[in-house]
C-alpha atoms as a PDB file:
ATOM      1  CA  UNK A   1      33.222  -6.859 -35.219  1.00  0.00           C
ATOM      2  CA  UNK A   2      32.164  -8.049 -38.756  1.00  0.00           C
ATOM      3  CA  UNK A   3      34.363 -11.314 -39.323  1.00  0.00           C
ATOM      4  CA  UNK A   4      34.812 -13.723 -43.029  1.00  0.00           C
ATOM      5  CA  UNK A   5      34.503 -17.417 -42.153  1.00  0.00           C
ATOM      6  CA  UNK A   6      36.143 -19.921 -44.943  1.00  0.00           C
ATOM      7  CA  UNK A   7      34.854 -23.232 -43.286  1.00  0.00           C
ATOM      8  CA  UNK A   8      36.625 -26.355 -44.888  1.00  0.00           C
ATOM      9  CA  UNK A   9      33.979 -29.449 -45.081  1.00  0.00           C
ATOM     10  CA  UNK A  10      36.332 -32.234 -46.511  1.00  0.00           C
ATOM     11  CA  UNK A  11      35.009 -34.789 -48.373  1.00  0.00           C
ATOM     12  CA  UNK A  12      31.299 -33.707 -48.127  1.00  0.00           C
ATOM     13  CA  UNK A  13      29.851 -34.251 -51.350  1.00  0.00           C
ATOM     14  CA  UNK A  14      27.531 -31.643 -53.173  1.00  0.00           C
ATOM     15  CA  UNK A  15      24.391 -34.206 -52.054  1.00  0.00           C
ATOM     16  CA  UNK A  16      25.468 -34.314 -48.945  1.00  0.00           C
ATOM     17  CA  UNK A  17      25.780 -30.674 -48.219  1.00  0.00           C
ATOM     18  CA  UNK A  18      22.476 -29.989 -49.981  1.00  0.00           C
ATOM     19  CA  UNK A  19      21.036 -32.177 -47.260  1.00  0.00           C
ATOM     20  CA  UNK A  20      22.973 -30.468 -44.741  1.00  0.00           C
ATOM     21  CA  UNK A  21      21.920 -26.868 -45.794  1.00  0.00           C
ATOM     22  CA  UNK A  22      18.069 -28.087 -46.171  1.00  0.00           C
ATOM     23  CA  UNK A  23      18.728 -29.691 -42.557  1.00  0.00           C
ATOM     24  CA  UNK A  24      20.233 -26.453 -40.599  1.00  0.00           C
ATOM     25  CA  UNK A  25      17.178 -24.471 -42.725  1.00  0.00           C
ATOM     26  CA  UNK A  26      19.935 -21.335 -43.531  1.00  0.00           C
ATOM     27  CA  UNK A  27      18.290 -20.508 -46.917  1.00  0.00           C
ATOM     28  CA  UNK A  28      14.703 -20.384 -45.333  1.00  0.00           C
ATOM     29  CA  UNK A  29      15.242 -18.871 -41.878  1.00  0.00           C
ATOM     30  CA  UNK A  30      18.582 -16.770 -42.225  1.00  0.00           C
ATOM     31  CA  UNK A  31      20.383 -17.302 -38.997  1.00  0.00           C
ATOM     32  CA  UNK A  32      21.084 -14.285 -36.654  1.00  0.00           C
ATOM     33  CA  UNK A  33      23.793 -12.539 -38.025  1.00  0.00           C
ATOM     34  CA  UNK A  34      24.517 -14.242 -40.809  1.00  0.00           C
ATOM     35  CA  UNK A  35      25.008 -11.795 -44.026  1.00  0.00           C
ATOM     36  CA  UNK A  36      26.391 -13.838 -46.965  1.00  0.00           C
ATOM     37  CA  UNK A  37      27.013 -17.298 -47.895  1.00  0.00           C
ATOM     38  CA  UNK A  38      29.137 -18.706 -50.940  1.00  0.00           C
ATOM     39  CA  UNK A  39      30.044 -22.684 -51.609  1.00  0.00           C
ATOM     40  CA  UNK A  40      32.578 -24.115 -53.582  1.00  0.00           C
ATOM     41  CA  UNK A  41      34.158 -27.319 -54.752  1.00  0.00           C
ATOM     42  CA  UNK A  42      37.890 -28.146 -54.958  1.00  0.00           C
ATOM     43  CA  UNK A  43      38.145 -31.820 -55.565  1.00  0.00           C
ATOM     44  CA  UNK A  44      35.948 -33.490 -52.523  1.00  0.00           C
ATOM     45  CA  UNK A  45      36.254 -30.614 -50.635  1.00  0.00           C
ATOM     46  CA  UNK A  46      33.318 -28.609 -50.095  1.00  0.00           C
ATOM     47  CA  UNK A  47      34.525 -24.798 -49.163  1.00  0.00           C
ATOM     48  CA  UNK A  48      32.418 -21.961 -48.104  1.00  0.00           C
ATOM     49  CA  UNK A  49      32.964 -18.126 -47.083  1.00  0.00           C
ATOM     50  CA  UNK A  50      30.821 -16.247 -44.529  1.00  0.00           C
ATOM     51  CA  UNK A  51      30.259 -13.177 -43.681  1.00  0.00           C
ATOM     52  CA  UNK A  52      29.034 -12.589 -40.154  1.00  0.00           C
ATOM     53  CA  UNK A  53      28.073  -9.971 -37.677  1.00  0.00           C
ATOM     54  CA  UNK A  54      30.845 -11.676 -35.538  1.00  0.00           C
ATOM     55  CA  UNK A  55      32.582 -14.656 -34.797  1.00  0.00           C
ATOM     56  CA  UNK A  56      30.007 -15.456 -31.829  1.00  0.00           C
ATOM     57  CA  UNK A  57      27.091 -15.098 -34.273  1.00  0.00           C
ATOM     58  CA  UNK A  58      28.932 -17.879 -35.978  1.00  0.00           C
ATOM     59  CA  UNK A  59      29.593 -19.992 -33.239  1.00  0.00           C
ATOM     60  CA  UNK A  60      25.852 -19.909 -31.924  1.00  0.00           C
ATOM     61  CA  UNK A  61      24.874 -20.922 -35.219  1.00  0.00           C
ATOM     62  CA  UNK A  62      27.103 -23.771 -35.133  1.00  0.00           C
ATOM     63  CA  UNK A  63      26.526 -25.223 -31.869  1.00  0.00           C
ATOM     64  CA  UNK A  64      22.343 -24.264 -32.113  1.00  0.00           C
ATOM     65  CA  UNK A  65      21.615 -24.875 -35.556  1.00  0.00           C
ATOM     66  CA  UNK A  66      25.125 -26.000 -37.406  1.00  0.00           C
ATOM     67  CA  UNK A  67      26.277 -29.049 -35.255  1.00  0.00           C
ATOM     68  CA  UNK A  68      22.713 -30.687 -34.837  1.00  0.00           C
ATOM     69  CA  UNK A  69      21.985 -30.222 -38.224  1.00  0.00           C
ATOM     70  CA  UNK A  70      25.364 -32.664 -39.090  1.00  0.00           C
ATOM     71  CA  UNK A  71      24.550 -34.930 -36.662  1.00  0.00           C
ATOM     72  CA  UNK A  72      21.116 -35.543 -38.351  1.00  0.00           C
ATOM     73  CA  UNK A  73      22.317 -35.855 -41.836  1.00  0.00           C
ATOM     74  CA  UNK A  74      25.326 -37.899 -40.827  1.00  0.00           C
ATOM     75  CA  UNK A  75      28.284 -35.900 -41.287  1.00  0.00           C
ATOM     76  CA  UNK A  76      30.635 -36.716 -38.730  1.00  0.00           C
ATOM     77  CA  UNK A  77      33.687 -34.648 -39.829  1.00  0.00           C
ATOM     78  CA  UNK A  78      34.466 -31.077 -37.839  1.00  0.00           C
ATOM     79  CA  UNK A  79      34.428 -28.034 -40.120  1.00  0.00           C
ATOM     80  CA  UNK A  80      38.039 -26.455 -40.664  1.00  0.00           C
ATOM     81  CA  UNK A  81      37.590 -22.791 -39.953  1.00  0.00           C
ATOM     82  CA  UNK A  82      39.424 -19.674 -40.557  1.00  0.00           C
ATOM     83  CA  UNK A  83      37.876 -16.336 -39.415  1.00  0.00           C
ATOM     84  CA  UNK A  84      39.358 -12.787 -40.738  1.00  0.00           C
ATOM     85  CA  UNK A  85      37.664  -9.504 -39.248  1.00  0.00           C
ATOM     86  CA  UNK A  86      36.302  -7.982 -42.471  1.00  0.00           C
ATOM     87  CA  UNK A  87      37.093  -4.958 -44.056  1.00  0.00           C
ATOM     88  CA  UNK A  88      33.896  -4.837 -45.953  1.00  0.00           C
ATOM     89  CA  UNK A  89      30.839  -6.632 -45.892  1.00  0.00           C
ATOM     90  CA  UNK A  90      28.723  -5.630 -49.155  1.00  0.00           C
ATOM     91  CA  UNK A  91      25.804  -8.036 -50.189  1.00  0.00           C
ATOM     92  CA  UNK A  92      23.517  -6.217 -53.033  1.00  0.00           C
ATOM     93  CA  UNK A  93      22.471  -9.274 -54.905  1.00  0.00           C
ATOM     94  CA  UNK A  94      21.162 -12.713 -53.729  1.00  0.00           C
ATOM     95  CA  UNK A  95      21.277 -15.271 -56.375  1.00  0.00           C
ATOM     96  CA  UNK A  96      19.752 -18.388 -55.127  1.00  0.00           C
ATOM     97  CA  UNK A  97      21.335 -21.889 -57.037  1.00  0.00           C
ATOM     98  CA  UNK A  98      20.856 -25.309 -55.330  1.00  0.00           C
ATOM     99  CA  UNK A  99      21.387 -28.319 -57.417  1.00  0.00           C
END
């Protein structure tokens, strides 16, 4: 079952995840089933929200791609996340921004 992720990164900065997102290579090698990705800022938070095929999709990409990729770059917190199966999943634009 299709399942949103909001995964809570606290105080990882918008460097820092940049480094982190080049590191686990999601924007050139889209992991298996994977089907959107948003980021945010609230204060030093860094929030995102994930769409997935299903909530082990996510978890391989965490412990295969995800996890070593933090380990690399030096981020030693553990994501915060929330799943909630998805109603919809509708992705008809990709809008690439990286600062």
């Amino acid at each position: 079952m299709a399942v949103i992720a909001h995964v809570l990164l606290r105080g990882v900065s918008p460097e820092l995840y940049n480094r982190l997102r080049a590191e686990a290579n999601w924007l050139e090698e889209t992991p298996e089933g994977g089907c959107a990705h948003l980021t945010w800022w609230e204060g030093d938070d860094c929030h995102n929200v994930d769409a997935w095929e299903s909530e082990e999709a996510f978890n391989a990409f965490g412990a295969d791609r995800l996890g070593p990729a933090m380990a690399r770059v030096g981020v030693n917190i553990m994501p915060e996340v929330t799943f909630h199966p998805a109603h919809e999943v509708f992705t008809p634009y990709v809008l690439r921004m990286t600062t």
